[in-house]
Every structure is written in C-alpha cells, then in structure tokens.
C-alpha atoms as a PDB file:
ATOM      1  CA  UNK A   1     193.549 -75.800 103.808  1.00  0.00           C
ATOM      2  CA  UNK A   2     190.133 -76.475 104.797  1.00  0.00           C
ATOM      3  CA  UNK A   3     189.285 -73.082 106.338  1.00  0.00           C
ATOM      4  CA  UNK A   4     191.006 -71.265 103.610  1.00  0.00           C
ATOM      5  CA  UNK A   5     188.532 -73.369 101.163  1.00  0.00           C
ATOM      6  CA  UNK A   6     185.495 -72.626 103.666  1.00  0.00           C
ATOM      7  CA  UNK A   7     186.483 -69.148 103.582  1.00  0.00           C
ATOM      8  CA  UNK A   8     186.470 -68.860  99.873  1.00  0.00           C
ATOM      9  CA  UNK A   9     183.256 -70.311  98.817  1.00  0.00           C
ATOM     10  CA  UNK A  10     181.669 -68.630 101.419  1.00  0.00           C
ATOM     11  CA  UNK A  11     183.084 -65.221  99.959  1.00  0.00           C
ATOM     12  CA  UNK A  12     181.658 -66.737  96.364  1.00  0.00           C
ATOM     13  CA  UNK A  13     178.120 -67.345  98.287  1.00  0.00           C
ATOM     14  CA  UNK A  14     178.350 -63.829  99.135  1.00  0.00           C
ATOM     15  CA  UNK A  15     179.207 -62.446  95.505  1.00  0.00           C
ATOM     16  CA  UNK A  16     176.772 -64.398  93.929  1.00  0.00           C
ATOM     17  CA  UNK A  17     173.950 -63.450  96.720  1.00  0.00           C
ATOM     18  CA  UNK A  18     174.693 -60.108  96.038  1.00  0.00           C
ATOM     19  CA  UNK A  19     174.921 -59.787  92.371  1.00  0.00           C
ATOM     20  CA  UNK A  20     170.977 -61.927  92.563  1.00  0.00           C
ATOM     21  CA  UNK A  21     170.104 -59.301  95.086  1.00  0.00           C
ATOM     22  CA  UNK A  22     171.325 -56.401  92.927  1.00  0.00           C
ATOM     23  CA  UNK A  23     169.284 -58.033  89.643  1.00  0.00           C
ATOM     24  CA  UNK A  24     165.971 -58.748  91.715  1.00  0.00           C
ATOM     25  CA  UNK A  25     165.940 -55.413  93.148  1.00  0.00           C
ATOM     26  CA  UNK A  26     166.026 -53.709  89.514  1.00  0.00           C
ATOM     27  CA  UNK A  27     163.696 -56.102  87.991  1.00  0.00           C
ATOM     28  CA  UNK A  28     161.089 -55.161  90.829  1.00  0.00           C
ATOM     29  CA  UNK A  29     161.395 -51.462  91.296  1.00  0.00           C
ATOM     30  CA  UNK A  30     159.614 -49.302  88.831  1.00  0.00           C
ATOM     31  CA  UNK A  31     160.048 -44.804  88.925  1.00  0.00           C
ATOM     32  CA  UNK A  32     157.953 -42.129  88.174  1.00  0.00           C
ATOM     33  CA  UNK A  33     158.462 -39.027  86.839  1.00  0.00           C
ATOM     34  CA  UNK A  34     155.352 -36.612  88.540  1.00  0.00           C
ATOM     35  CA  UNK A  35     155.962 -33.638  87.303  1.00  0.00           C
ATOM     36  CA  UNK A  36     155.791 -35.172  83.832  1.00  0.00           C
ATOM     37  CA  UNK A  37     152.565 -37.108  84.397  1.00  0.00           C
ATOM     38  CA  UNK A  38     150.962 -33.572  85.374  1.00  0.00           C
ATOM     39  CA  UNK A  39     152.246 -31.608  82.153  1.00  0.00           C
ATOM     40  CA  UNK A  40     151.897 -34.606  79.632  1.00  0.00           C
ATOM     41  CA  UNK A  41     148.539 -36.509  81.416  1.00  0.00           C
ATOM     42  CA  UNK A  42     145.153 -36.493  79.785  1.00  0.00           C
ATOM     43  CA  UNK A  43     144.211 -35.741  83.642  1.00  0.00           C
ATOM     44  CA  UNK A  44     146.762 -33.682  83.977  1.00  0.00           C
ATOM     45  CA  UNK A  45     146.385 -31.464  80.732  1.00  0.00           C
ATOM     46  CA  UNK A  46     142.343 -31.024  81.165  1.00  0.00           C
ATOM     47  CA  UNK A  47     142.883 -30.157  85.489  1.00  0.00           C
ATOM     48  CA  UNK A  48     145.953 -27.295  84.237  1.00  0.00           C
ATOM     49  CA  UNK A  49     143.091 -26.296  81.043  1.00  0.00           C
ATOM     50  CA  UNK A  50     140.529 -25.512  84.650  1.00  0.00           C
ATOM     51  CA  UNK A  51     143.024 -23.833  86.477  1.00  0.00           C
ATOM     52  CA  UNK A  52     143.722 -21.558  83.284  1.00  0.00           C
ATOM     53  CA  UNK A  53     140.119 -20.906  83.105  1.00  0.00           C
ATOM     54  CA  UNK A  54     139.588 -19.629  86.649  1.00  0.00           C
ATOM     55  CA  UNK A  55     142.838 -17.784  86.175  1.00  0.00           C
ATOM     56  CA  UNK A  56     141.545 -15.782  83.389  1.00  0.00           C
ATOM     57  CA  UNK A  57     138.255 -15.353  84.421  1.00  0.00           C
ATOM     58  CA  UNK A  58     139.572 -13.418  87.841  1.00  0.00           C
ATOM     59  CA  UNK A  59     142.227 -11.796  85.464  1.00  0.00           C
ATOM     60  CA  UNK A  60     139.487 -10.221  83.260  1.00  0.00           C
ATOM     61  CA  UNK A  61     137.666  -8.792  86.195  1.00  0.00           C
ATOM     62  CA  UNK A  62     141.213  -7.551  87.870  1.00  0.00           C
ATOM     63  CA  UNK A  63     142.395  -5.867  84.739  1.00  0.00           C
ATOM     64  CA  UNK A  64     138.564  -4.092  84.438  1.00  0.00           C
ATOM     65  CA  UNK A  65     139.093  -2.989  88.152  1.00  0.00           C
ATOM     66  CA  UNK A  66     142.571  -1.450  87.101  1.00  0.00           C
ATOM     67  CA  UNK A  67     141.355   0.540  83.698  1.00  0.00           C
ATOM     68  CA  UNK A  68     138.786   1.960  85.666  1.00  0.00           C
ATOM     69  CA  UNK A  69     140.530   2.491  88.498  1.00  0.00           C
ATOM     70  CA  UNK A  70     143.442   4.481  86.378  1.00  0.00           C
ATOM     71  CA  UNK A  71     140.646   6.233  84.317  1.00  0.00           C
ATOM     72  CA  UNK A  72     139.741   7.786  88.335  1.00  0.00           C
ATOM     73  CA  UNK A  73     143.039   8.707  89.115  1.00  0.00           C
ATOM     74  CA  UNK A  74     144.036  10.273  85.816  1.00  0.00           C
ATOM     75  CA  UNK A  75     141.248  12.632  86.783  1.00  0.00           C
ATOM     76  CA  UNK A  76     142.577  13.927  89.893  1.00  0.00           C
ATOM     77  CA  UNK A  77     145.839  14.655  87.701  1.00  0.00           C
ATOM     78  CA  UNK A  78     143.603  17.594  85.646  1.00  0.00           C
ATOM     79  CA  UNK A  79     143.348  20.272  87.609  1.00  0.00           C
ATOM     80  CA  UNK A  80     140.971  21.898  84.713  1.00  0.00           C
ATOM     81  CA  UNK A  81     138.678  18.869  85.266  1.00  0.00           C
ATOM     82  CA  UNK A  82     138.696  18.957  89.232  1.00  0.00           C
ATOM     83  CA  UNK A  83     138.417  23.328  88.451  1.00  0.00           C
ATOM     84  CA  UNK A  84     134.938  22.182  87.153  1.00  0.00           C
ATOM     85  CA  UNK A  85     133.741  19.778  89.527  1.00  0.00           C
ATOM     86  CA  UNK A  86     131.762  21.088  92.706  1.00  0.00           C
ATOM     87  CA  UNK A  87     133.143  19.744  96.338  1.00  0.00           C
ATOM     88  CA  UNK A  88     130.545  16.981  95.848  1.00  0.00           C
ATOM     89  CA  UNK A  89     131.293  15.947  92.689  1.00  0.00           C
ATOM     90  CA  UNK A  90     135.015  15.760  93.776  1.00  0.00           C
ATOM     91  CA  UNK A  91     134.208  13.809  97.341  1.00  0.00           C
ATOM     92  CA  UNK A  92     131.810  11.319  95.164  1.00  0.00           C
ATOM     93  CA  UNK A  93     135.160  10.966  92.759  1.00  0.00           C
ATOM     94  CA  UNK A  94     137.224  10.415  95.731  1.00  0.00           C
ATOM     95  CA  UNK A  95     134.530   7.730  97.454  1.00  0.00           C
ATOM     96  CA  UNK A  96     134.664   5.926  94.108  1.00  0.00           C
ATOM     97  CA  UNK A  97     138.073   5.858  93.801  1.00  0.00           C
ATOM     98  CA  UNK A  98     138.452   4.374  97.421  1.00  0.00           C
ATOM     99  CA  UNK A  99     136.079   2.031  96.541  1.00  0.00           C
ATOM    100  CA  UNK A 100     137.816   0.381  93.440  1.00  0.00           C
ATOM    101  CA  UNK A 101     141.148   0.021  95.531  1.00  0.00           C
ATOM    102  CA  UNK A 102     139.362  -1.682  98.004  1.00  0.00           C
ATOM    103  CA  UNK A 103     137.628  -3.667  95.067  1.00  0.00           C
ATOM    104  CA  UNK A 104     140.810  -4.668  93.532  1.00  0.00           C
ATOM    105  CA  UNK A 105     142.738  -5.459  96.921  1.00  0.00           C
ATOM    106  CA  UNK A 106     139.658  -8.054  97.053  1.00  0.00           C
ATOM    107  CA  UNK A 107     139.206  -9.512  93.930  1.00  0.00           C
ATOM    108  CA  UNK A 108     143.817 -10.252  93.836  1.00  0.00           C
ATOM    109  CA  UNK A 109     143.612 -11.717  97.424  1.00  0.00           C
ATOM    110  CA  UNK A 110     140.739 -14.098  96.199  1.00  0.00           C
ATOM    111  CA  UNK A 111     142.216 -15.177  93.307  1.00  0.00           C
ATOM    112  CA  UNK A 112     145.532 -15.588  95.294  1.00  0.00           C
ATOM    113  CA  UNK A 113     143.289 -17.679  98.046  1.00  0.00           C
ATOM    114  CA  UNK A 114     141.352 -19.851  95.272  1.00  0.00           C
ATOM    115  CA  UNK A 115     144.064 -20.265  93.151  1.00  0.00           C
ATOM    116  CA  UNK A 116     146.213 -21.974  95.880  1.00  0.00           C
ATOM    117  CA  UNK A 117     143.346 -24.090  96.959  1.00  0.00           C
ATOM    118  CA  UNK A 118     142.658 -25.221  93.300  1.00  0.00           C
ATOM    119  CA  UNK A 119     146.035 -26.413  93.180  1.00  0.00           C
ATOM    120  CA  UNK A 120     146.168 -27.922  96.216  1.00  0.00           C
ATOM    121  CA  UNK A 121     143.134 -30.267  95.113  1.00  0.00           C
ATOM    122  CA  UNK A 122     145.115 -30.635  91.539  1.00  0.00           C
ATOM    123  CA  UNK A 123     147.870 -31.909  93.354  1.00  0.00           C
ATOM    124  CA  UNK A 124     145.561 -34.504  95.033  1.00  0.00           C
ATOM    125  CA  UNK A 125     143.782 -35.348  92.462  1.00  0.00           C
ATOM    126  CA  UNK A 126     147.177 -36.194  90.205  1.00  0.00           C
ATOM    127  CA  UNK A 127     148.641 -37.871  93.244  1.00  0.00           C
ATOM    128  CA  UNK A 128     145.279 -40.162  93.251  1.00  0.00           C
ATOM    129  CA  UNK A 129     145.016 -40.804  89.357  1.00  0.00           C
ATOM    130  CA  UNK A 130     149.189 -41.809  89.363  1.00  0.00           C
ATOM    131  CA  UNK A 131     149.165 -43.807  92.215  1.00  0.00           C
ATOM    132  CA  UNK A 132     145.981 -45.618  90.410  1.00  0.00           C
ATOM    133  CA  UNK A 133     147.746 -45.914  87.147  1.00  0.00           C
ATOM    134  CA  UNK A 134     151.559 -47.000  88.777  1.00  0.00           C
ATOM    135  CA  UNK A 135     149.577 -49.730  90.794  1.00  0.00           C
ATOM    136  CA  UNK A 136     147.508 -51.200  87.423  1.00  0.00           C
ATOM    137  CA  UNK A 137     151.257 -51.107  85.532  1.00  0.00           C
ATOM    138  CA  UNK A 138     153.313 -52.722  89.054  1.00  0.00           C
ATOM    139  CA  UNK A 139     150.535 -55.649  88.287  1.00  0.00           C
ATOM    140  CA  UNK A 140     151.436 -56.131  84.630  1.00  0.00           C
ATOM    141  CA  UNK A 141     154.666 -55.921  85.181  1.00  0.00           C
ATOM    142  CA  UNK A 142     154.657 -57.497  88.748  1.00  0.00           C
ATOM    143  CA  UNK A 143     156.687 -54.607  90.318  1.00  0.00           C
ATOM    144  CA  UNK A 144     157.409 -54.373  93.768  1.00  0.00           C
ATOM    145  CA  UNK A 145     157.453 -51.141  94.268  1.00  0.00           C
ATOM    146  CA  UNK A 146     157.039 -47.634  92.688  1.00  0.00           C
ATOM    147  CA  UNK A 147     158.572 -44.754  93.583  1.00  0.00           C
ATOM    148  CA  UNK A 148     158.647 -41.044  92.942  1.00  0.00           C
ATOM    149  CA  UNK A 149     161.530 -40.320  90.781  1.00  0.00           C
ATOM    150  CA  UNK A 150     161.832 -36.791  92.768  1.00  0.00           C
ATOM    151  CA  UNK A 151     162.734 -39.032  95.878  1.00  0.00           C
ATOM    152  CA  UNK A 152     165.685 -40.862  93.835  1.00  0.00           C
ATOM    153  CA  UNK A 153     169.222 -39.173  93.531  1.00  0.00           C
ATOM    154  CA  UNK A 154     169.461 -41.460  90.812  1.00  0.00           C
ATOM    155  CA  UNK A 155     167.977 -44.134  89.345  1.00  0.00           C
ATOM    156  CA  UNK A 156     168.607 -46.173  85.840  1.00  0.00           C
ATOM    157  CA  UNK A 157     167.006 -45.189  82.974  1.00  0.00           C
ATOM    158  CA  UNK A 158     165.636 -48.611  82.637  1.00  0.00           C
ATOM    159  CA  UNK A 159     163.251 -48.729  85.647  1.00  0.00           C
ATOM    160  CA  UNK A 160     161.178 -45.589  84.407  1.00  0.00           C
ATOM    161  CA  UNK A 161     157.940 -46.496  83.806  1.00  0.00           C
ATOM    162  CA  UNK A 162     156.658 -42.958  83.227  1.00  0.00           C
ATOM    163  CA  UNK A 163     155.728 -43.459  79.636  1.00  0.00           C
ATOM    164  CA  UNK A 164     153.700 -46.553  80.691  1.00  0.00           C
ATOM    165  CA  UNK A 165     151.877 -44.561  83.648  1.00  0.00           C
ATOM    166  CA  UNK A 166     151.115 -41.784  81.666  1.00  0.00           C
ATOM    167  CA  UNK A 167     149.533 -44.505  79.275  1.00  0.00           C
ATOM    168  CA  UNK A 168     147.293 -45.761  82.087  1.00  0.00           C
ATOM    169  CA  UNK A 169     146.215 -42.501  82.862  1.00  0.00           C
ATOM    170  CA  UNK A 170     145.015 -41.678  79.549  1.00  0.00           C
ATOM    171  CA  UNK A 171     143.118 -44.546  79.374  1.00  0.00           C
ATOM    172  CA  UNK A 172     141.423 -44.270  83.205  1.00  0.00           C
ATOM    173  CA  UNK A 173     140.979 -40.702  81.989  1.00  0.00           C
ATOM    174  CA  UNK A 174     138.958 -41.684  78.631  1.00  0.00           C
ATOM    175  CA  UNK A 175     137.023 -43.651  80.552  1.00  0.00           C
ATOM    176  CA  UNK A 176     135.623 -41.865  83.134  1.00  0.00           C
ATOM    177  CA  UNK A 177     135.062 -38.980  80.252  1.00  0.00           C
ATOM    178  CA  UNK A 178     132.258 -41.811  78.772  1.00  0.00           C
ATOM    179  CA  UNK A 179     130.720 -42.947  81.808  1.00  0.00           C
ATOM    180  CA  UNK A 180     130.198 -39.305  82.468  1.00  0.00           C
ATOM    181  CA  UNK A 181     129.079 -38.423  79.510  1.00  0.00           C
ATOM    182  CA  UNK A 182     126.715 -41.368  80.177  1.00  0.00           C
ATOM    183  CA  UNK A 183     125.516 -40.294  83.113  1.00  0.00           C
ATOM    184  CA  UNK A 184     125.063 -36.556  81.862  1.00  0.00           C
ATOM    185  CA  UNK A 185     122.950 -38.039  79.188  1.00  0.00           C
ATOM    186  CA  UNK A 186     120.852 -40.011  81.651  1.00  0.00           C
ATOM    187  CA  UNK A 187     120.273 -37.047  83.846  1.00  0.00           C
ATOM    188  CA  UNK A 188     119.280 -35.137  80.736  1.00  0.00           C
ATOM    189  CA  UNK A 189     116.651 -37.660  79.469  1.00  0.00           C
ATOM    190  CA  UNK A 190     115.090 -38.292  82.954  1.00  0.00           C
ATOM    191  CA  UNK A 191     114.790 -34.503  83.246  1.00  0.00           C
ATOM    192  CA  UNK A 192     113.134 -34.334  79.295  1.00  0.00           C
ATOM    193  CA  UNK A 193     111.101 -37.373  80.608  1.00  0.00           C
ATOM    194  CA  UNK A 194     109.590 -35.630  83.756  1.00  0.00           C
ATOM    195  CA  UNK A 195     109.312 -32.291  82.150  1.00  0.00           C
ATOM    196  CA  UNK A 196     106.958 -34.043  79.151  1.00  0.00           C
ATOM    197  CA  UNK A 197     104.915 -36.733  81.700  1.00  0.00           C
ATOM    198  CA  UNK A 198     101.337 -36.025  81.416  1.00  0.00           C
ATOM    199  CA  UNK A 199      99.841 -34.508  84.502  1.00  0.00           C
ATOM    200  CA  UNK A 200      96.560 -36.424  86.108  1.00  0.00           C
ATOM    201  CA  UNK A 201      93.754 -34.911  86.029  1.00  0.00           C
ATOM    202  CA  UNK A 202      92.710 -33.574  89.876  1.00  0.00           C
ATOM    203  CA  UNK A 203      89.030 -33.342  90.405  1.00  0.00           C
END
C-alpha cells in the first residue's frame, strides 16, 4: 500500500514538474521572424532603398551598352549601308562592335559580383541590428532566449516578438540617423570654420 502510494505521488511530482517546465520554457523563449525585420525595418527598408540604387545605376549603364550595341549590329544587317562603307570603315564597325560585347560582358559580371557582396554585408548588417534589438526586448521582457523563427518547425503564436523587435530597430535606427546627422553637421562647420580662419601674416 505504501509503494503503490510512493509510486503515485511520485508520478504527480512528475506531472506537475513537467507542466512548470512546459510554462517556464514559454514564458522565457521569445521568436523572430528575419525575413520580416528586413522587409518591414527602418534598417532594413533604407539598406534594400541602397541596394536598389546601385542596381539601377549599373542597369542604366547596361541597358546604354545594349541600345548601342543593337544600333551596331542592325548595321551589319543593311547590306546597302555596309555597300557604302570602305573595308576600313567596316573593320572600325566590327572593332567597335567587339568592343561593346566585351563592355557589356563587364559591366553584367560586375554588377553580378557587387551586387552579391552588397548583400552579403546587408545580411550582416540586419543580423547585427536584430540581434541588438532581440537582446534590448529579452531584457524588458527578461527572455531567455531568442531564436530565429526560420530555425522553429513551429512555434506558438504567442512567443513572437517580431513586432516588438522591429520596434527596437526603428528606434536604434532613428537614432543613429541624428547622431549622424550631428556629426555631418560638425564636420561641415569645422570645415566652414577652417576655410574662413584668417591667415597670419608671414614676413
């Protein structure tokens, strides 16, 4: 009778150990969405607005390559206009034309080579400014841990702390936009500063 009493609150122990367990863990375990700090982050918005500029800066010079490059080969498709053109004229067209493939096989592989290298920085630079935020918001909210929501086959709704990360973000973000600002200002008046200083007078 004993044992089978022993046995039994011992099994209780175990149910009731487990159930805490199950409640502690939740209440110190906090997820992150990344994919949705980098689309709906200040940071994440302004670093994707760069990236869009080098895009279309490359772009613009690709697509000039390619009208003038088509405007050459259209020409070797009139005979009348090669008829006219003397064997120099032709071999110049022909030299130019070689020349702008070459051009344009250059300017896509660089744009290929800097666009993967600006994104590999992006994706540092998000990974930096979350794991900043997530740390500042497992303080307030005395989290544990923080995890990657990519890395979780599932996790309950209630442990997202996206929305609050995100939040963080924007404000780290705003801030650093001052103190830059700041600090551009500074440079600016120390450089209106020197540029007025009267010079002495060398006899």
């Amino acid at each position: 009778m004993k044992i089978k009493r022993f046995i039994l609150s011992l099994i209780l122990l175990l149910i009731c150990s487990s159930s805490l367990f199950a409640i502690e863990s939740k209440s110190v375990i906090g997820v992150v969405n990344f994919m949705t700090c980098l689309t709906d982050s200040k940071y994440g918005k302004n670093e994707q607005e760069q990236l869009e500029n080098i895009k279309k800066q490359w772009s613009s010079l690709i697509e000039e390559t390619e009208k003038e490059l088509g405007d050459v080969s259209a020409k070797f498709e009139d005979q009348d206009y090669l008829d006219g053109l003397s064997p120099e004229a032709e071999e110049e067209l022909k030299m130019k034309q070689g020349a702008l493939n070459q051009d344009l096989a250059k300017y896509q592989n660089q744009l290929y080579q800097i666009l993967n290298q600006a994104n590999y920085f992006f994706i540092q630079k998000m990974s930096s400014n979350i794991s900043k935020a997530s740390e500042s918001i497992a303080e307030n909210k005395k989290l544990d841990l923080v995890l990657n929501k990519e890395a979780c086959f599932y996790n309950n709704p209630k442990i997202d702390i996206t929305e609050l990360v995100i939040k963080q973000m924007d404000r780290n973000f705003d801030k650093e936009t001052v103190k830059n600002d700041e600090a551009a200002k500074d440079e600016s008046k120390i450089a209106a500063d020197t540029k007025q200083a009267p010079r002495k007078n060398t006899k």
